[in-house]
C-alpha atoms as a PDB file:
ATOM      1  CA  UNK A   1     113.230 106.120  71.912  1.00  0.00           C
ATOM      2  CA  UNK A   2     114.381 106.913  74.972  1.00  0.00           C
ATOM      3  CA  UNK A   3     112.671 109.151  78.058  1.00  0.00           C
ATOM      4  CA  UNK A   4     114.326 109.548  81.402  1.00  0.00           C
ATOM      5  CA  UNK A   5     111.318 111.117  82.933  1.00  0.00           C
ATOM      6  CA  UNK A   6     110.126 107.476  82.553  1.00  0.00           C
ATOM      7  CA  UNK A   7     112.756 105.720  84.182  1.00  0.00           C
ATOM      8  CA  UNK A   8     112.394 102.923  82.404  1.00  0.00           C
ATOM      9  CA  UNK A   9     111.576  98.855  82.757  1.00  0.00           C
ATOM     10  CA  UNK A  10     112.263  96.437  85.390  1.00  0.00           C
ATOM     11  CA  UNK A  11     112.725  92.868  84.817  1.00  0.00           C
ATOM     12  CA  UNK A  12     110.402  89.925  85.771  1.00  0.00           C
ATOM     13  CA  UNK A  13     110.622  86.096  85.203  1.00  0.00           C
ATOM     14  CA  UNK A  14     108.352  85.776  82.675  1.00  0.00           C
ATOM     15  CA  UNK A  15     105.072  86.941  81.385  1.00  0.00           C
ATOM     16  CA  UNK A  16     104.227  89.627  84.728  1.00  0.00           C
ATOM     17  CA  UNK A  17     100.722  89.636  85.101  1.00  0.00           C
ATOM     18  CA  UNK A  18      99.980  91.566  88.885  1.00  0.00           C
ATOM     19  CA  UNK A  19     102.220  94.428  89.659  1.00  0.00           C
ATOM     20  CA  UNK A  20     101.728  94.971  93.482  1.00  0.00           C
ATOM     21  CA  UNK A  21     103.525  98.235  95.167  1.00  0.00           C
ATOM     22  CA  UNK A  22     104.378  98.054  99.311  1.00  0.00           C
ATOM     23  CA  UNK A  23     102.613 100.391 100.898  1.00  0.00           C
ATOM     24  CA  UNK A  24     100.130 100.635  98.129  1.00  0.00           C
ATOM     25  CA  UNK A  25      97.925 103.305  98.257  1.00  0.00           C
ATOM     26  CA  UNK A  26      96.349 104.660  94.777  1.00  0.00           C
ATOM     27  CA  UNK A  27      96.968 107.427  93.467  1.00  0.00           C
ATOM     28  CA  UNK A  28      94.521 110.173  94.707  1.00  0.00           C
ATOM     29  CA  UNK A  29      93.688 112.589  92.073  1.00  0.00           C
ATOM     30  CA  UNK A  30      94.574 110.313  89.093  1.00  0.00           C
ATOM     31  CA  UNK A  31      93.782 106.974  87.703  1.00  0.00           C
ATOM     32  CA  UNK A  32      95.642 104.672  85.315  1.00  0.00           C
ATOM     33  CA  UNK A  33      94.227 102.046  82.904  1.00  0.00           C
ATOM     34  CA  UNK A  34      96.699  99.311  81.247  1.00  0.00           C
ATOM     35  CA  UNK A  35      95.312  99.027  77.731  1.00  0.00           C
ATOM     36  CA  UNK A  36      96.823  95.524  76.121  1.00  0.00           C
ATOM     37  CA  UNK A  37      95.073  96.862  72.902  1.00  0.00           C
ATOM     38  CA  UNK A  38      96.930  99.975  72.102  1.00  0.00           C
ATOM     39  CA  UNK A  39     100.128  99.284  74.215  1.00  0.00           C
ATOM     40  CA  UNK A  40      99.727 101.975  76.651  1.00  0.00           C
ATOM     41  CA  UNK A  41      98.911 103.464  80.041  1.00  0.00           C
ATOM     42  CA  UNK A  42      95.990 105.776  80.134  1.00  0.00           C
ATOM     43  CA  UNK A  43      94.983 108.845  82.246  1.00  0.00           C
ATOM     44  CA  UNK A  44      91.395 110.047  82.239  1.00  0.00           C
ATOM     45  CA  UNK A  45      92.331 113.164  79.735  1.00  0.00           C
ATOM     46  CA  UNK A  46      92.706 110.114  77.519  1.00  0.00           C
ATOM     47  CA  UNK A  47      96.273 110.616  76.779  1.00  0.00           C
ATOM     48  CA  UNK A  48      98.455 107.641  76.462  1.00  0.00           C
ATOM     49  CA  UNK A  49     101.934 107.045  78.440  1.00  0.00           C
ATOM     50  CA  UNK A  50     103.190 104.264  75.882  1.00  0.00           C
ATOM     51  CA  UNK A  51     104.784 100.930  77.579  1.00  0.00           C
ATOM     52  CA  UNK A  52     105.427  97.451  75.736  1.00  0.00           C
ATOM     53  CA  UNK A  53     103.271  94.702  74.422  1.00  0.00           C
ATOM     54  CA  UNK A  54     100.126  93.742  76.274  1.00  0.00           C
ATOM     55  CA  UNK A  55     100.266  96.109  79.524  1.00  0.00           C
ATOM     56  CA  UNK A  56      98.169  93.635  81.930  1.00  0.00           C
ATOM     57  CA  UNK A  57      98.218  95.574  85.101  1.00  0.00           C
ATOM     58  CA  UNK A  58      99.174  98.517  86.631  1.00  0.00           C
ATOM     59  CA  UNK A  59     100.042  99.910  90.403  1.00  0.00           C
ATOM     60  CA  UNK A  60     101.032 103.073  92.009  1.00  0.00           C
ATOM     61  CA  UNK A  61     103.807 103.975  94.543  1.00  0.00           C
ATOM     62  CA  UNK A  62     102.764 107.176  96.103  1.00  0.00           C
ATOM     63  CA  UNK A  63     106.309 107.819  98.217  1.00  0.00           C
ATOM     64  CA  UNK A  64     107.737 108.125  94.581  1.00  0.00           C
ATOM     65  CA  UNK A  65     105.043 109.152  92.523  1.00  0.00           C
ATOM     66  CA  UNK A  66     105.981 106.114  90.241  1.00  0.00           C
ATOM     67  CA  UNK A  67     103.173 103.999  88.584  1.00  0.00           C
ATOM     68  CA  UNK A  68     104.470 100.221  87.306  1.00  0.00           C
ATOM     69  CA  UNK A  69     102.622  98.589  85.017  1.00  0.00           C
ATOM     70  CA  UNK A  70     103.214  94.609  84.287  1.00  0.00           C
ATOM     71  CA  UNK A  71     104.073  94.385  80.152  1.00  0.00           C
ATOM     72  CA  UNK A  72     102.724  90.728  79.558  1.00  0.00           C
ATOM     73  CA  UNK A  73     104.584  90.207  76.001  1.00  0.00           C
ATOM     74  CA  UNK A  74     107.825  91.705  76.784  1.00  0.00           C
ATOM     75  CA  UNK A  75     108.985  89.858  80.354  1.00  0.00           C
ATOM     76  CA  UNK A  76     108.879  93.766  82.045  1.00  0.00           C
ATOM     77  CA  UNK A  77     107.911  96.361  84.527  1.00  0.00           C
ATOM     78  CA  UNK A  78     107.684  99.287  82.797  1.00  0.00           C
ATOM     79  CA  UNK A  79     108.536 102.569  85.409  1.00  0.00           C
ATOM     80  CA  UNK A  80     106.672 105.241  84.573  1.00  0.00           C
ATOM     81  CA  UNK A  81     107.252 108.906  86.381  1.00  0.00           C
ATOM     82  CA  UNK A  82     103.725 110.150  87.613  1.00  0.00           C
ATOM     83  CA  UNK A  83     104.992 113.485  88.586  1.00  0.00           C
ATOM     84  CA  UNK A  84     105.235 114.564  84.518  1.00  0.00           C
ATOM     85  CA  UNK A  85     101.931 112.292  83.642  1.00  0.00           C
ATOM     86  CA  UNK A  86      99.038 112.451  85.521  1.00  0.00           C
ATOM     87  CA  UNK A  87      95.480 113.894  84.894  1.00  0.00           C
ATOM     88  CA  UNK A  88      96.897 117.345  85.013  1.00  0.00           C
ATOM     89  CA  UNK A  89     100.633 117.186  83.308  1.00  0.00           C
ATOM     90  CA  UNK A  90     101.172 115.511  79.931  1.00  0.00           C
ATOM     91  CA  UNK A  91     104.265 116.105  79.479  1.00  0.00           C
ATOM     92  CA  UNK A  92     105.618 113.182  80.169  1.00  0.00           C
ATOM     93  CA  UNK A  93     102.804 110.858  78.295  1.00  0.00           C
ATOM     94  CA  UNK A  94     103.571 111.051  74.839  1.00  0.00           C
ATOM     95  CA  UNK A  95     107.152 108.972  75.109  1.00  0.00           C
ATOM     96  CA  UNK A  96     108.117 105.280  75.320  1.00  0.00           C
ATOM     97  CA  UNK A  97     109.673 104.161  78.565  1.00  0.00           C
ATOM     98  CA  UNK A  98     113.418 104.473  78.601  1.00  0.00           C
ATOM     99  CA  UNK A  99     114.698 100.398  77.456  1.00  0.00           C
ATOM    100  CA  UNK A 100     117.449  99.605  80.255  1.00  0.00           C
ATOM    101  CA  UNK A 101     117.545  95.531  81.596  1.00  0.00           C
ATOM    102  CA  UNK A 102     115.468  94.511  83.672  1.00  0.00           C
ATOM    103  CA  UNK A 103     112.667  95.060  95.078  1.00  0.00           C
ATOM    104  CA  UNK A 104     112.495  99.885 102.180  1.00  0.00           C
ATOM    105  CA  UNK A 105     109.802  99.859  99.203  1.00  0.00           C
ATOM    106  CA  UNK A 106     109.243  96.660  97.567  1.00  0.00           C
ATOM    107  CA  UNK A 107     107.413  96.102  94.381  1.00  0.00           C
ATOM    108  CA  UNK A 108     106.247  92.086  93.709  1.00  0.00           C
ATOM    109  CA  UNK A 109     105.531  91.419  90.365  1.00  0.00           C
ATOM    110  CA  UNK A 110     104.194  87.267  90.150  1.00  0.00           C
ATOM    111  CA  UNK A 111     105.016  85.946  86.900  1.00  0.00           C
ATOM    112  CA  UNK A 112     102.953  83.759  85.108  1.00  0.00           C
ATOM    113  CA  UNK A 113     105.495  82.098  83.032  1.00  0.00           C
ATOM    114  CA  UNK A 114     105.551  80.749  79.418  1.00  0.00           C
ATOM    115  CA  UNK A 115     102.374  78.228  78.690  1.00  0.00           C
ATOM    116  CA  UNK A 116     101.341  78.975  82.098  1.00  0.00           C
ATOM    117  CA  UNK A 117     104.250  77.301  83.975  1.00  0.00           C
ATOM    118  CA  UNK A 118     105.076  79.912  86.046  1.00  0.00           C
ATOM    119  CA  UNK A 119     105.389  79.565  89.382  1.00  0.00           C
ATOM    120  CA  UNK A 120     107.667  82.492  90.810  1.00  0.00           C
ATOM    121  CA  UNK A 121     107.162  86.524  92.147  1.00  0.00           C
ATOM    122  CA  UNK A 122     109.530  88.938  91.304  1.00  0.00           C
ATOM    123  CA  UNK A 123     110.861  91.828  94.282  1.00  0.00           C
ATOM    124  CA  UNK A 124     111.860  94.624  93.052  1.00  0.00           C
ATOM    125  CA  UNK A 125     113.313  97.918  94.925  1.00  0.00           C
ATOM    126  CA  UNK A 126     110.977 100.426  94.489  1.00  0.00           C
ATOM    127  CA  UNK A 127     113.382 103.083  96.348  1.00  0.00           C
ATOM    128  CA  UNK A 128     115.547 102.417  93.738  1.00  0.00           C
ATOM    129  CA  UNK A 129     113.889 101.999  90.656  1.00  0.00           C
ATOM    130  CA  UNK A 130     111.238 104.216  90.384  1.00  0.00           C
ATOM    131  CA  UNK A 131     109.898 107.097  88.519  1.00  0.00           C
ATOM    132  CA  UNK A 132     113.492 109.437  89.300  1.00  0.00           C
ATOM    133  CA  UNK A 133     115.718 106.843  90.105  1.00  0.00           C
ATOM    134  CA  UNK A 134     116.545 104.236  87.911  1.00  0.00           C
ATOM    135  CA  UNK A 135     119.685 102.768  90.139  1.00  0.00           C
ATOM    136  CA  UNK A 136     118.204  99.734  90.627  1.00  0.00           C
ATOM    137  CA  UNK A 137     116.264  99.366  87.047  1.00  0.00           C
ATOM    138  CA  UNK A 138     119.079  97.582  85.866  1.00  0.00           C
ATOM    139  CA  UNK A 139     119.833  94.744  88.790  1.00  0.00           C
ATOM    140  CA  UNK A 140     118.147  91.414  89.071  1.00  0.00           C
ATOM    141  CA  UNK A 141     115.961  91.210  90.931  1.00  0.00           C
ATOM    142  CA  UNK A 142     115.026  88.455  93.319  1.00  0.00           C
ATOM    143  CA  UNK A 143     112.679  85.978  93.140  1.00  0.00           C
ATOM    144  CA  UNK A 144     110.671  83.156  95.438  1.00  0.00           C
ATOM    145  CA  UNK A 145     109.225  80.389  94.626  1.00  0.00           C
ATOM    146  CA  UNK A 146     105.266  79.665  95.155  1.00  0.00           C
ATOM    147  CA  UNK A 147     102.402  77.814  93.768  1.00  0.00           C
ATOM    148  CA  UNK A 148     101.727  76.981  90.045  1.00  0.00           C
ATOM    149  CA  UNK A 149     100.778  80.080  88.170  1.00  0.00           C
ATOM    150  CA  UNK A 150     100.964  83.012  90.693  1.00  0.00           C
ATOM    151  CA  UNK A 151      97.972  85.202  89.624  1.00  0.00           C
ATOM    152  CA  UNK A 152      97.490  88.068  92.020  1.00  0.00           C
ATOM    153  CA  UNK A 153      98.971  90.005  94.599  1.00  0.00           C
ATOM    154  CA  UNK A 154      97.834  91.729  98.041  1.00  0.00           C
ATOM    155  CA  UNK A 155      99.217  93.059 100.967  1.00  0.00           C
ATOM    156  CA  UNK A 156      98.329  93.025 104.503  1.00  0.00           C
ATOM    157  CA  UNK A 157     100.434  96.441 105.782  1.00  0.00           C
ATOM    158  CA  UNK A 158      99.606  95.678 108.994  1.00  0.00           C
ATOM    159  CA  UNK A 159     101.784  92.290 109.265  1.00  0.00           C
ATOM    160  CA  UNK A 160     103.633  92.748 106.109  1.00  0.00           C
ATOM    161  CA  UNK A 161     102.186  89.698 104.520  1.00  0.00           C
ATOM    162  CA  UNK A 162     102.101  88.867 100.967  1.00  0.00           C
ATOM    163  CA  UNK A 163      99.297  86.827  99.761  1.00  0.00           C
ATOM    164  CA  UNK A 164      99.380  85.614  96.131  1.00  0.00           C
ATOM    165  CA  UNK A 165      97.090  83.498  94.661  1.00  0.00           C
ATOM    166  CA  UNK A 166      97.927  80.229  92.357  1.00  0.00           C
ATOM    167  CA  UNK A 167      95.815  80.270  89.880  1.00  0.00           C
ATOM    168  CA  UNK A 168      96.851  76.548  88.806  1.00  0.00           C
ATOM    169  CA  UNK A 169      96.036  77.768  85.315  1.00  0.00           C
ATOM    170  CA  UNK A 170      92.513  76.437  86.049  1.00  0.00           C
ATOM    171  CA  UNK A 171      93.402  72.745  85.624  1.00  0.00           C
ATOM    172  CA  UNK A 172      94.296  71.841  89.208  1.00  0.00           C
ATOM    173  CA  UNK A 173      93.826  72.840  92.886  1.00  0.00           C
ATOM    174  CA  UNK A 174      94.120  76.474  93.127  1.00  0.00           C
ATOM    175  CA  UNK A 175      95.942  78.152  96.784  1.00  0.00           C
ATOM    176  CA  UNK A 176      96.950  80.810  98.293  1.00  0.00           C
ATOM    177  CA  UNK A 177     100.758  81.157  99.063  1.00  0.00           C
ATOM    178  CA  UNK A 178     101.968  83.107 102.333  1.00  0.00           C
ATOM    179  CA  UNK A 179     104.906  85.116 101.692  1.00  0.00           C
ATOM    180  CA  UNK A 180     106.735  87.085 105.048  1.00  0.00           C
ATOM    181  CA  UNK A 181     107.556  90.418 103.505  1.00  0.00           C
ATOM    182  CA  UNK A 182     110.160  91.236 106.270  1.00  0.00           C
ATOM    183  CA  UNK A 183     112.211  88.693 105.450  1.00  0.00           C
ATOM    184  CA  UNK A 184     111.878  88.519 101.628  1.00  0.00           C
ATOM    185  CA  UNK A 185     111.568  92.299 100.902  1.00  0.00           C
ATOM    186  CA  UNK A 186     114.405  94.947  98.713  1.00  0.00           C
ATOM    187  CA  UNK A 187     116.203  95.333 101.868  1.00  0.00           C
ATOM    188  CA  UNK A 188     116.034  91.079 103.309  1.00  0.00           C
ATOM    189  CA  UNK A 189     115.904  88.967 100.594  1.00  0.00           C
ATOM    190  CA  UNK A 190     117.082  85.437 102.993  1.00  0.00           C
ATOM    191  CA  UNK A 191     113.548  84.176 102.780  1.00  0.00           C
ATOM    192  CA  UNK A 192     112.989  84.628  99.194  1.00  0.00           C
ATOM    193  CA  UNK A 193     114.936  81.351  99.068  1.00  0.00           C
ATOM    194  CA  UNK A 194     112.241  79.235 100.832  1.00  0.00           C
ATOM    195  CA  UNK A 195     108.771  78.652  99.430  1.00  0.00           C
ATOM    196  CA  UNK A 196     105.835  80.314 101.574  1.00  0.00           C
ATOM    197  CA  UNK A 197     103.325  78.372 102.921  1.00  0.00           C
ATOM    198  CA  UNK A 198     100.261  77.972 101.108  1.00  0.00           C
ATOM    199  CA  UNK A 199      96.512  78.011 101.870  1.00  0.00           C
ATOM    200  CA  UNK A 200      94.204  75.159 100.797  1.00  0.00           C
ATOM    201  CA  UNK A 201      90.497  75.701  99.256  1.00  0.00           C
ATOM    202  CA  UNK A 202      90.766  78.269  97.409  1.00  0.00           C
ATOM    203  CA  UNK A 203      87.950  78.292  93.978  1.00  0.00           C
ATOM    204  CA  UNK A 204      88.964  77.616  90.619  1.00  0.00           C
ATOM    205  CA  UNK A 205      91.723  79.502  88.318  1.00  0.00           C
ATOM    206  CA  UNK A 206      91.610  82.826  90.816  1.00  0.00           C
ATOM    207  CA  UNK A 207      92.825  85.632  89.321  1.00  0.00           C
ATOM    208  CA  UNK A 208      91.693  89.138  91.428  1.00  0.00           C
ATOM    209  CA  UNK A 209      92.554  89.090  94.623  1.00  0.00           C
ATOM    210  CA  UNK A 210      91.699  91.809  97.679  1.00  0.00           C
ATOM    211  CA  UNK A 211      92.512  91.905 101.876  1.00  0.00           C
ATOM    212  CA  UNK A 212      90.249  93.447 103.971  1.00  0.00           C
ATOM    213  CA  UNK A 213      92.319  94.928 106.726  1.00  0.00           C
ATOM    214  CA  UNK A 214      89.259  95.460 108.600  1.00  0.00           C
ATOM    215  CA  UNK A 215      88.307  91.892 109.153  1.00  0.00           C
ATOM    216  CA  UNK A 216      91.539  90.350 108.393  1.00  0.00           C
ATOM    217  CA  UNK A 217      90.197  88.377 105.109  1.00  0.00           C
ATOM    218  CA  UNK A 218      91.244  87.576 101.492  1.00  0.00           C
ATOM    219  CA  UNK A 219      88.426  87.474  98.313  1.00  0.00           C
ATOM    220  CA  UNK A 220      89.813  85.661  95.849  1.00  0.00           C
ATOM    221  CA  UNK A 221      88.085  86.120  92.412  1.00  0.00           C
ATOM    222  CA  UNK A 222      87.740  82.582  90.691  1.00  0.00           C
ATOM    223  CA  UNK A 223      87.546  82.789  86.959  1.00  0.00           C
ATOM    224  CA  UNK A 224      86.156  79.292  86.395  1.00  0.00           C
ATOM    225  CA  UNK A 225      83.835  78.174  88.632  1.00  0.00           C
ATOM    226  CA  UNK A 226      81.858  82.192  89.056  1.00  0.00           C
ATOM    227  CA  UNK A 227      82.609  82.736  92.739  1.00  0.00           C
ATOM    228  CA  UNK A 228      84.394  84.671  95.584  1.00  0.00           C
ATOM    229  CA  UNK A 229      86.353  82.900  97.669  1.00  0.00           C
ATOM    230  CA  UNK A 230      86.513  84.188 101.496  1.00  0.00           C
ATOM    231  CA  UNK A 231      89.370  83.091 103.538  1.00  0.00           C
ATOM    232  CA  UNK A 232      89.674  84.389 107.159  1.00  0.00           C
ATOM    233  CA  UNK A 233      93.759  84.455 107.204  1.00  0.00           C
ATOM    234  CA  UNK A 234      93.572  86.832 110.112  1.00  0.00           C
ATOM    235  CA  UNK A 235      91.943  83.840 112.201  1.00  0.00           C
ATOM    236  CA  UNK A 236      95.546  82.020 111.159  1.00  0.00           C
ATOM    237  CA  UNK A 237      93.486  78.787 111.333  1.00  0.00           C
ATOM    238  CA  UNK A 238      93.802  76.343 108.113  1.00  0.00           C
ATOM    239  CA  UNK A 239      90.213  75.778 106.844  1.00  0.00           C
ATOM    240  CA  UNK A 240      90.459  72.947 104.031  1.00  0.00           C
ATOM    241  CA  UNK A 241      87.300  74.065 102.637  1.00  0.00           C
ATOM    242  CA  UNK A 242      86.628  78.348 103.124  1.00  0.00           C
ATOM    243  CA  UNK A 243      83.550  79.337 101.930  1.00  0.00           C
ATOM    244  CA  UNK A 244      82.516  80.848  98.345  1.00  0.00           C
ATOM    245  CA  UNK A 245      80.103  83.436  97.436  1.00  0.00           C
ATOM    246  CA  UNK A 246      78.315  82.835  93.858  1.00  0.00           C
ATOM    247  CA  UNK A 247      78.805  85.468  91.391  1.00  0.00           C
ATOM    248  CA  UNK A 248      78.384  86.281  88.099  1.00  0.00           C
ATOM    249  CA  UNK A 249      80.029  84.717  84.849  1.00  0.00           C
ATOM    250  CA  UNK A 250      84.081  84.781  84.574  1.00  0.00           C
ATOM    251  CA  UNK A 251      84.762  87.382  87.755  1.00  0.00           C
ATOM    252  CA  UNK A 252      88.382  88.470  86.929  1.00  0.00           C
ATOM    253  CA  UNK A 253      88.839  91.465  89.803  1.00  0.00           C
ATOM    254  CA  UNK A 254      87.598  92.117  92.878  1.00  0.00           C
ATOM    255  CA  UNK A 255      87.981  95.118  95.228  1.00  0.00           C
ATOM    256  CA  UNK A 256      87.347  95.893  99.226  1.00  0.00           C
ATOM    257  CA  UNK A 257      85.814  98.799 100.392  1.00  0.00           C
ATOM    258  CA  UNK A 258      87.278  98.350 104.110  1.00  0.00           C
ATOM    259  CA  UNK A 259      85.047 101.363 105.526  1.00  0.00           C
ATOM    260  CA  UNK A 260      81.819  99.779 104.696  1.00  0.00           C
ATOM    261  CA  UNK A 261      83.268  95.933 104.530  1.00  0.00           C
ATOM    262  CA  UNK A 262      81.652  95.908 101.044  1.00  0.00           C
ATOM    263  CA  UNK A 263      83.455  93.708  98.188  1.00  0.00           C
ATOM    264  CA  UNK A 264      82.951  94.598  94.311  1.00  0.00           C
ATOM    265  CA  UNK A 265      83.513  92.126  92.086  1.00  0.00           C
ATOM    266  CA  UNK A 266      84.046  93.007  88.202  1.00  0.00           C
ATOM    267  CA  UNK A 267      82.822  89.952  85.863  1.00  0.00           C
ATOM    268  CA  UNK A 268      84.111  89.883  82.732  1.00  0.00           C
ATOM    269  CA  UNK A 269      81.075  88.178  80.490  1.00  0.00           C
ATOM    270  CA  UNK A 270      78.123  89.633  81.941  1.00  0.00           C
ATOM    271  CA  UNK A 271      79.726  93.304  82.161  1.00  0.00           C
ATOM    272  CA  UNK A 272      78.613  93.575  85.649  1.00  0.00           C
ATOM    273  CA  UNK A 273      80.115  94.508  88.889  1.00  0.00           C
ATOM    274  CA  UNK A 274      77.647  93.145  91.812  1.00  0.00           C
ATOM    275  CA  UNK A 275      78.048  94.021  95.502  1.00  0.00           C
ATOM    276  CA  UNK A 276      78.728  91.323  98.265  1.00  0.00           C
END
């Protein structure tokens, strides 16, 4: 089935688990939840906008009222229309994205790859392929390279840095790769080709990730080990060893409250979400 209010699905290298929009700014009268158990997005009426296997994460463009959400099973982006699906207007909701193959407005997607050898982020052009237009839906998109098993994504505006963190799927030294959005972006893709620095010290198998812009700093939620990782990438000085902030069992996510430099962290076995 087929719905061109959706616009349809982007592709991705392989198993998308953080979809990141640039600028991202969240939507601000509605909020989406990625369900992996039913398959869909949800809106807080409760009504489902249905996407493909295991919906992971989602993010929202708000120059193009488009929402993406990262379909884990299926290797996709699904582009969902928030114009005709949002808190107040269902009529878009109750249909399957549009199925076409799948980065001014980039969208970077990191891909965690098959039996966690992943080791790429996907750009995709949100001007493009969004919500209305689905010109760019079907072009590949382009990719660069970073560390083993990119996790997830954040943006400094400001600088228009991409910081991704390699998760390392838990095994190994986790990091945090540098990317130069105005060079690998959907308008400059020339350093896409050339792997971005990365940042040493960061905790075990991250997987949230949030910037500050206020104090220039990156919290890196590390599954494993039950800490926050803070590293002061505004400073641009290399610490081999940032510091880490105990926390509670598994944290997966973690979010920044830049006007009162407060950090919530969401951990996934005690159902808790201290303050730090």
């Amino acid at each position: 089935m087929s719905a061109a209010s959706f616009g349809g699905t982007a592709p991705s290298s392989g198993d998308p688990q953080t979809v990141t929009t640039s600028p991202f700014v969240p939507d601000s009268s509605t909020s989406f939840l990625a369900s992996a158990r039913s398959g869909a997005v949800q809106v807080p009426s409760g009504v489902g906008c249905r996407v493909y296997p295991l919906p992971a994460a989602a993010a929202v463009d708000p120059t193009t009222d488009t929402i993406y959400v990262a379909n884990d099973a299926s290797d996709t982006v699904s582009v969902i229309d928030g114009s005709t699906c949002n808190g107040a207007v269902h009529s878009g909701c109750g249909q399957h994205t549009a199925t076409i193959t799948v980065g001014d407005s980039p969208v970077y997607v990191s891909n965690l790859g098959t039996n966690e050898k992943g080791d790429t982020v996907s750009v995709i052009n949100g001007a493009t392929c969004n919500g209305t237009q689905h010109a760019g839906c079907g072009r590949a998109t382009a990719t660069v390279k970073v560390g083993p098993y990119p996790f997830g994504v954040a943006i400094n505006e400001a600088s228009n840095t991409i910081y991704i963190v390699d998760n390392n799927g838990g095994d190994g030294p986790a990091s945090l790769s540098v990317l130069n959005g105005a060079t690998c972006d959907a308008a400059n893709t020339s350093g896409c080709r050339q792997g971005p620095p990365a940042l040493p010290g960061v905790g075990r198998a991250p997987r949230g990730i949030a910037f500050d812009p206020s104090t220039g700093q990156v919290y890196t939620a590390n599954h494993q080990d039950g800490t926050v990782s803070v590293l002061d990438v505004g400073s641009r000085t290399v610490v081999p060893a940032p510091p880490r902030l105990a926390v509670g069992r598994r944290p997966i996510a973690v979010a920044v409250d830049p006007a009162n430099h407060t950090v919530y962290v969401a951990n996934s076995l005690d159902s808790t979400v201290p303050r730090q």
